[in-house]
C-alpha atoms as a PDB file:
ATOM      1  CA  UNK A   1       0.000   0.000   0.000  1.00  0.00           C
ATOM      2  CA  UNK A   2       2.522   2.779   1.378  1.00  0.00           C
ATOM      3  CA  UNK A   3       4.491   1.385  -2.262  1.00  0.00           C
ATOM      4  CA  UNK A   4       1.412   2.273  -4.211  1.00  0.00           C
ATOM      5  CA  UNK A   5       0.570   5.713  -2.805  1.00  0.00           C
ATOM      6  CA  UNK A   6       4.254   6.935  -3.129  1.00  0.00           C
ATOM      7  CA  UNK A   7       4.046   5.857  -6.940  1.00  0.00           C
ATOM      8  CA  UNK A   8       0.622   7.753  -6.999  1.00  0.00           C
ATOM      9  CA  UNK A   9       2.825  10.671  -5.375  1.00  0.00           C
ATOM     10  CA  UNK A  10       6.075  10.581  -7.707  1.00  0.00           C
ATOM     11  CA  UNK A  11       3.802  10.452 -10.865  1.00  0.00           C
ATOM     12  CA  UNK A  12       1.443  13.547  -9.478  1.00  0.00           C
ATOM     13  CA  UNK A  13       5.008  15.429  -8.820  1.00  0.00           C
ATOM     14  CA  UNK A  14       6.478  14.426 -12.115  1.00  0.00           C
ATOM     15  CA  UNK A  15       3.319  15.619 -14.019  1.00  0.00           C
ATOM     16  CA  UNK A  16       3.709  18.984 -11.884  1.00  0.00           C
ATOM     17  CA  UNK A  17       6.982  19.567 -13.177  1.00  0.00           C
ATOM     18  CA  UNK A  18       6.873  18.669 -16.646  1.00  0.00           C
ATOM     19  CA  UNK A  19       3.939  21.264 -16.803  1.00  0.00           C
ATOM     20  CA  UNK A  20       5.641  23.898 -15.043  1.00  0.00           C
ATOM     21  CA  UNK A  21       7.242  26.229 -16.973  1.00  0.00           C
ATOM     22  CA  UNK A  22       9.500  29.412 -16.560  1.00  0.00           C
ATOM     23  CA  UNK A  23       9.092  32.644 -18.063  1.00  0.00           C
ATOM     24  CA  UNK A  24      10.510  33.787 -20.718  1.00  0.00           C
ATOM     25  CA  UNK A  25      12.848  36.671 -20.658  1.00  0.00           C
ATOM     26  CA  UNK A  26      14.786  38.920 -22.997  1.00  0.00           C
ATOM     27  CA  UNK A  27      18.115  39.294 -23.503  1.00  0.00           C
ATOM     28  CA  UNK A  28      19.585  42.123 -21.429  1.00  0.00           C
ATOM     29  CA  UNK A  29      22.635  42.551 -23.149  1.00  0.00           C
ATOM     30  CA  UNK A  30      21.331  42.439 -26.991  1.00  0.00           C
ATOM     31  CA  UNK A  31      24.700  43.893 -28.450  1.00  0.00           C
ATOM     32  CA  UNK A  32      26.416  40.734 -27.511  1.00  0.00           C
ATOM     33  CA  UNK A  33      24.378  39.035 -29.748  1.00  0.00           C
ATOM     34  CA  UNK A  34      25.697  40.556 -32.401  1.00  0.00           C
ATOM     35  CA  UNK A  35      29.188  39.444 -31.868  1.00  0.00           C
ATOM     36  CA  UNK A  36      31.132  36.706 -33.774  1.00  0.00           C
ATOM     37  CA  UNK A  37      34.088  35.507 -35.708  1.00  0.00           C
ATOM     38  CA  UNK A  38      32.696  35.076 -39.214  1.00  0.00           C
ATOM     39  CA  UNK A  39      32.327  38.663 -40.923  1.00  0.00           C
ATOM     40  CA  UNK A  40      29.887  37.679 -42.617  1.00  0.00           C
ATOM     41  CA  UNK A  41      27.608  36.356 -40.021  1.00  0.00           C
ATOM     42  CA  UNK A  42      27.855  39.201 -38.036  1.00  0.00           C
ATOM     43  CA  UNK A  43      26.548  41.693 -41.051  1.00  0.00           C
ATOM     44  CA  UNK A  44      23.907  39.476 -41.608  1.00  0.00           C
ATOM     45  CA  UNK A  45      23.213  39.784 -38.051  1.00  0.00           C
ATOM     46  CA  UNK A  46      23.566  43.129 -37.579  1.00  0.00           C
ATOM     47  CA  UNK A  47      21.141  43.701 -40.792  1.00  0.00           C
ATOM     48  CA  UNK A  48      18.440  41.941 -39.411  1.00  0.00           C
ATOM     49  CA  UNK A  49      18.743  43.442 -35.667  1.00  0.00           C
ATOM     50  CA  UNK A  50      18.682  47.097 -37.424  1.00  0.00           C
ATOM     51  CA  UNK A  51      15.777  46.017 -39.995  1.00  0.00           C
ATOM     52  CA  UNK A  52      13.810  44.999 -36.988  1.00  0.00           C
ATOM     53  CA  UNK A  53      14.586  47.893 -34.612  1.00  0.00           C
ATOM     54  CA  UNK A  54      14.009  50.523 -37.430  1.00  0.00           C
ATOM     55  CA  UNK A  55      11.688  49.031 -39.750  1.00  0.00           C
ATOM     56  CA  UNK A  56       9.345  46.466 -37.963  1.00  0.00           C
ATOM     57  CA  UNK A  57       9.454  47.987 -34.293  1.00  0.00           C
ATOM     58  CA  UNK A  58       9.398  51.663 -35.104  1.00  0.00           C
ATOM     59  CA  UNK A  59       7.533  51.505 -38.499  1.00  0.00           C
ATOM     60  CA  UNK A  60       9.802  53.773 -40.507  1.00  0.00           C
ATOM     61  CA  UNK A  61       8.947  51.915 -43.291  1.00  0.00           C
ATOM     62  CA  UNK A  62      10.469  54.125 -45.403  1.00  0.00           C
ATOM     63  CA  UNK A  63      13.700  52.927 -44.462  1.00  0.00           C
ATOM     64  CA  UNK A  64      13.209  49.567 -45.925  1.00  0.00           C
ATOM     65  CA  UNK A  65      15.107  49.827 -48.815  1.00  0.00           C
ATOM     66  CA  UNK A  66      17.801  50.118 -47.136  1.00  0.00           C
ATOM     67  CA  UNK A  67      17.374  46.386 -45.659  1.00  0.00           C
ATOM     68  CA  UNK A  68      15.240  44.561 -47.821  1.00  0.00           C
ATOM     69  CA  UNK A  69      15.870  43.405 -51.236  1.00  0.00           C
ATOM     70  CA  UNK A  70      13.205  45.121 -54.166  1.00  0.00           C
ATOM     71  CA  UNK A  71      12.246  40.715 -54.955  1.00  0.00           C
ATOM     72  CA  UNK A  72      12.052  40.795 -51.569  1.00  0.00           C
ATOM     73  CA  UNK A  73       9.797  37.128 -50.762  1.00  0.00           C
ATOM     74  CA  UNK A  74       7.474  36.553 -48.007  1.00  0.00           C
ATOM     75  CA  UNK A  75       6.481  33.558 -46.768  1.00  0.00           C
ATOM     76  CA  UNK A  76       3.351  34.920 -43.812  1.00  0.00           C
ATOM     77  CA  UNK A  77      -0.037  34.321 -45.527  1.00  0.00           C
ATOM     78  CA  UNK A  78      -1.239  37.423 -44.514  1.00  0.00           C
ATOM     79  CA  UNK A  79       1.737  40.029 -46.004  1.00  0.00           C
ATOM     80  CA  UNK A  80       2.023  39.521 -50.221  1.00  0.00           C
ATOM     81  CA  UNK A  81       5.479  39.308 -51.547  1.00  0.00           C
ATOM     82  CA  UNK A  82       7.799  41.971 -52.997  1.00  0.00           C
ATOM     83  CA  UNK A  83       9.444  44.839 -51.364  1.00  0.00           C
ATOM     84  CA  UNK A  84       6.667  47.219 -52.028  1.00  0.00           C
ATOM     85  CA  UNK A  85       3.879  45.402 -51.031  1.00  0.00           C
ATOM     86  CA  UNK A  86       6.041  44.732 -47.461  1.00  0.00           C
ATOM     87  CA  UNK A  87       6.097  48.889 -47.459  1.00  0.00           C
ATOM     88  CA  UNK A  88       2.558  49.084 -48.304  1.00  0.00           C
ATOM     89  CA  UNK A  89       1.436  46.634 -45.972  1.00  0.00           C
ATOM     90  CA  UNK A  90       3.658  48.457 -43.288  1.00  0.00           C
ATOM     91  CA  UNK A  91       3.216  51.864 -44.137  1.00  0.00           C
ATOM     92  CA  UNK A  92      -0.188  51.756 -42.264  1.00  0.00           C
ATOM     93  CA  UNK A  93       0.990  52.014 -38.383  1.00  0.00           C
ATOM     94  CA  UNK A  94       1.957  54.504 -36.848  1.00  0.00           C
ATOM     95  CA  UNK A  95       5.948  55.981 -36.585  1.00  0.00           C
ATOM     96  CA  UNK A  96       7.816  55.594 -33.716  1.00  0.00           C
ATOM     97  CA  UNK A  97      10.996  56.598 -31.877  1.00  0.00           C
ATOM     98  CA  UNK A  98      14.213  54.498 -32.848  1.00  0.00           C
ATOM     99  CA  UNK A  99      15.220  51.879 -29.994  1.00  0.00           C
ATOM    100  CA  UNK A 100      18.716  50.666 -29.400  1.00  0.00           C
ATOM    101  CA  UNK A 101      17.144  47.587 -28.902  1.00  0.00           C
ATOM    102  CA  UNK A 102      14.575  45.012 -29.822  1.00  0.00           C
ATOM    103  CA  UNK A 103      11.540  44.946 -27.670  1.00  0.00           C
ATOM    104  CA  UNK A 104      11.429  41.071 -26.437  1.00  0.00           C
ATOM    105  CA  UNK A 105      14.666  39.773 -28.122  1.00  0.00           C
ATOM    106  CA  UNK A 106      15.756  36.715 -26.661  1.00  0.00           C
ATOM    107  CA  UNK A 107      18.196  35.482 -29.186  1.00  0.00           C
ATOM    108  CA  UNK A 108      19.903  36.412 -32.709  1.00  0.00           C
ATOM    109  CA  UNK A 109      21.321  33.096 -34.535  1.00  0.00           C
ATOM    110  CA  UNK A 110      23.169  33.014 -38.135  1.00  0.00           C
ATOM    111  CA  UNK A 111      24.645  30.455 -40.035  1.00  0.00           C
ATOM    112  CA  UNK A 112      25.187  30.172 -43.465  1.00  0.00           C
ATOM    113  CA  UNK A 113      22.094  33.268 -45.543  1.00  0.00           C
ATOM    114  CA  UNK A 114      19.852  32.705 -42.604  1.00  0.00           C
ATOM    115  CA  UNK A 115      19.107  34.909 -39.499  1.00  0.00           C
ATOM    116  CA  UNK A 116      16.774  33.512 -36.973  1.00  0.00           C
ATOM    117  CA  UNK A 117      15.620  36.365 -34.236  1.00  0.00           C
ATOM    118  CA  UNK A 118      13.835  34.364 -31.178  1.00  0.00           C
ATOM    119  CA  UNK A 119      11.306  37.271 -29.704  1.00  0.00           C
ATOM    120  CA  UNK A 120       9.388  36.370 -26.017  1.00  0.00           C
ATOM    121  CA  UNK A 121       5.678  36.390 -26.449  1.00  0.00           C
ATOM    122  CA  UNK A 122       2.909  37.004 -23.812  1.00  0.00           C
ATOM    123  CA  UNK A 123      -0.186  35.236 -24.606  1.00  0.00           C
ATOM    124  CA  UNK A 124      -3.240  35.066 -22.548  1.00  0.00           C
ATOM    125  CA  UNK A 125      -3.715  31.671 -20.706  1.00  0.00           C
ATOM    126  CA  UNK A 126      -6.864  30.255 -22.366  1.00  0.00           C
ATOM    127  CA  UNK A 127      -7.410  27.655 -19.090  1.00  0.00           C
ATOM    128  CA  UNK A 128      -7.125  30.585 -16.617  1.00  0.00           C
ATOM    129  CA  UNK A 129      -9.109  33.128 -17.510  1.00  0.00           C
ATOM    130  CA  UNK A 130      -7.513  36.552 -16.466  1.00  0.00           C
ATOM    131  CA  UNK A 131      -3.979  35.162 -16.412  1.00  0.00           C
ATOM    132  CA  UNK A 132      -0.705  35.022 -19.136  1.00  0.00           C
ATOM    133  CA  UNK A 133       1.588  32.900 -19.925  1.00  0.00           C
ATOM    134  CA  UNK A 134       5.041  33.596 -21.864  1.00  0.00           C
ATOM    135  CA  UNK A 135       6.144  31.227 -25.072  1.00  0.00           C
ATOM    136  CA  UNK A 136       8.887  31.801 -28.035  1.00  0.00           C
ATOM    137  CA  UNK A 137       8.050  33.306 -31.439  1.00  0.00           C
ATOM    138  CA  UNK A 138      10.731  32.650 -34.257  1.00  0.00           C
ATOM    139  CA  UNK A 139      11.121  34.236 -37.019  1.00  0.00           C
ATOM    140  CA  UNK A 140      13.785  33.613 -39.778  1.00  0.00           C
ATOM    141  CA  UNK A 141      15.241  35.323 -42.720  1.00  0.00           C
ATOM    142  CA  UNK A 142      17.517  35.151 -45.690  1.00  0.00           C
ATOM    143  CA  UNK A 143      20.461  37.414 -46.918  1.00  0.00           C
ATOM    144  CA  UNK A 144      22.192  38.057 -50.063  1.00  0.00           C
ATOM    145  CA  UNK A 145      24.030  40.941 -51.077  1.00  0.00           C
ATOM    146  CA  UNK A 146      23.685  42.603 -47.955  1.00  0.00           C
ATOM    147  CA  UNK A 147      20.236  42.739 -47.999  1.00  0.00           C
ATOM    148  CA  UNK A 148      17.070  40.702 -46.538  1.00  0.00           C
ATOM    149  CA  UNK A 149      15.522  38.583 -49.667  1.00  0.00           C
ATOM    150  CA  UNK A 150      13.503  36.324 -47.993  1.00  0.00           C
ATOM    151  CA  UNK A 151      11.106  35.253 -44.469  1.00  0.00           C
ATOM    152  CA  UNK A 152       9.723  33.074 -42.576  1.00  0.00           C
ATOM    153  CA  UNK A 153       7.494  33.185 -39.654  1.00  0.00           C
ATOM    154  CA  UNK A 154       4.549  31.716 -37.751  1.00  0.00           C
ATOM    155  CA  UNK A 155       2.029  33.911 -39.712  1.00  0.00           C
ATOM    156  CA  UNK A 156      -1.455  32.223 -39.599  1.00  0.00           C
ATOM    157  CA  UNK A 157      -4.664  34.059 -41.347  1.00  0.00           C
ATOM    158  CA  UNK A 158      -7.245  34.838 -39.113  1.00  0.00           C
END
């Protein structure tokens, strides 16, 4: 019996645990992430972090040329493909002030053409009403020439 209950127990505290989860949290040092041995890498890096901070966070869309190749191709559903229709599609929020850094950034990965920025999310928590939970949102590019040419995300239509 007292074999059975502390089975009964160690599952109940296993369960617990493997549906605990911790938050997720930026990076507090983002320039770091920018950092590496291959020259090459780090532009690409440094592209996308600036693209992101400039164009996508702050919405000076305008900008975009400067980042994004004109056969520009984009893989979200909802966004059409081409450079333009990115700046059209844009174009329509607001302008804000510059940041030095990305709002949520927990990591910046290259290797080879691709950039993949990892960005914290705060969802609500659809089994407890009122509360949040944090989770991971990827989202991955390609470079060539020094400019962005293609992405990938977890766009859904609605």
């Amino acid at each position: 019996m007292m074999r059975a209950l502390l089975a009964v127990l160690t599952l109940v505290a296993l369960e617990t645990a493997a549906g605990a989860q911790l938050p997720v949290e930026a990076h507090r040092q983002q320039q770091q992430l920018l950092a590496g041995d291959e020259p090459t890498l780090v532009a690409n890096k440094k592209l996308v972090f600036d693209f992101w901070r400039i164009v996508l966070q702050a919405h000076h869309v305008d900008r975009a040329p400067e980042f994004l190749a004109e056969s520009y191709i984009q893989h979200n559903p909802t966004v059409a493909t081409g450079r333009a229709a990115f700046m059209e599609f844009f174009g329509q929020f607001p302008r804000e002030p510059v940041k030095e850094t990305i709002d949520d950034l927990v990591s910046l990965v290259a290797e080879r053409d691709l950039v993949v920025v990892a960005l914290r999310r705060e969802l609500p928590d659809l089994a407890r009403e009122g509360q949040t939970y944090t989770t991971t949102w990827f989202d991955m590019f390609r470079v060539a020439d020094g400019k962005i040419t293609e992405h990938w995300d977890y766009g859904t239509k609605e």
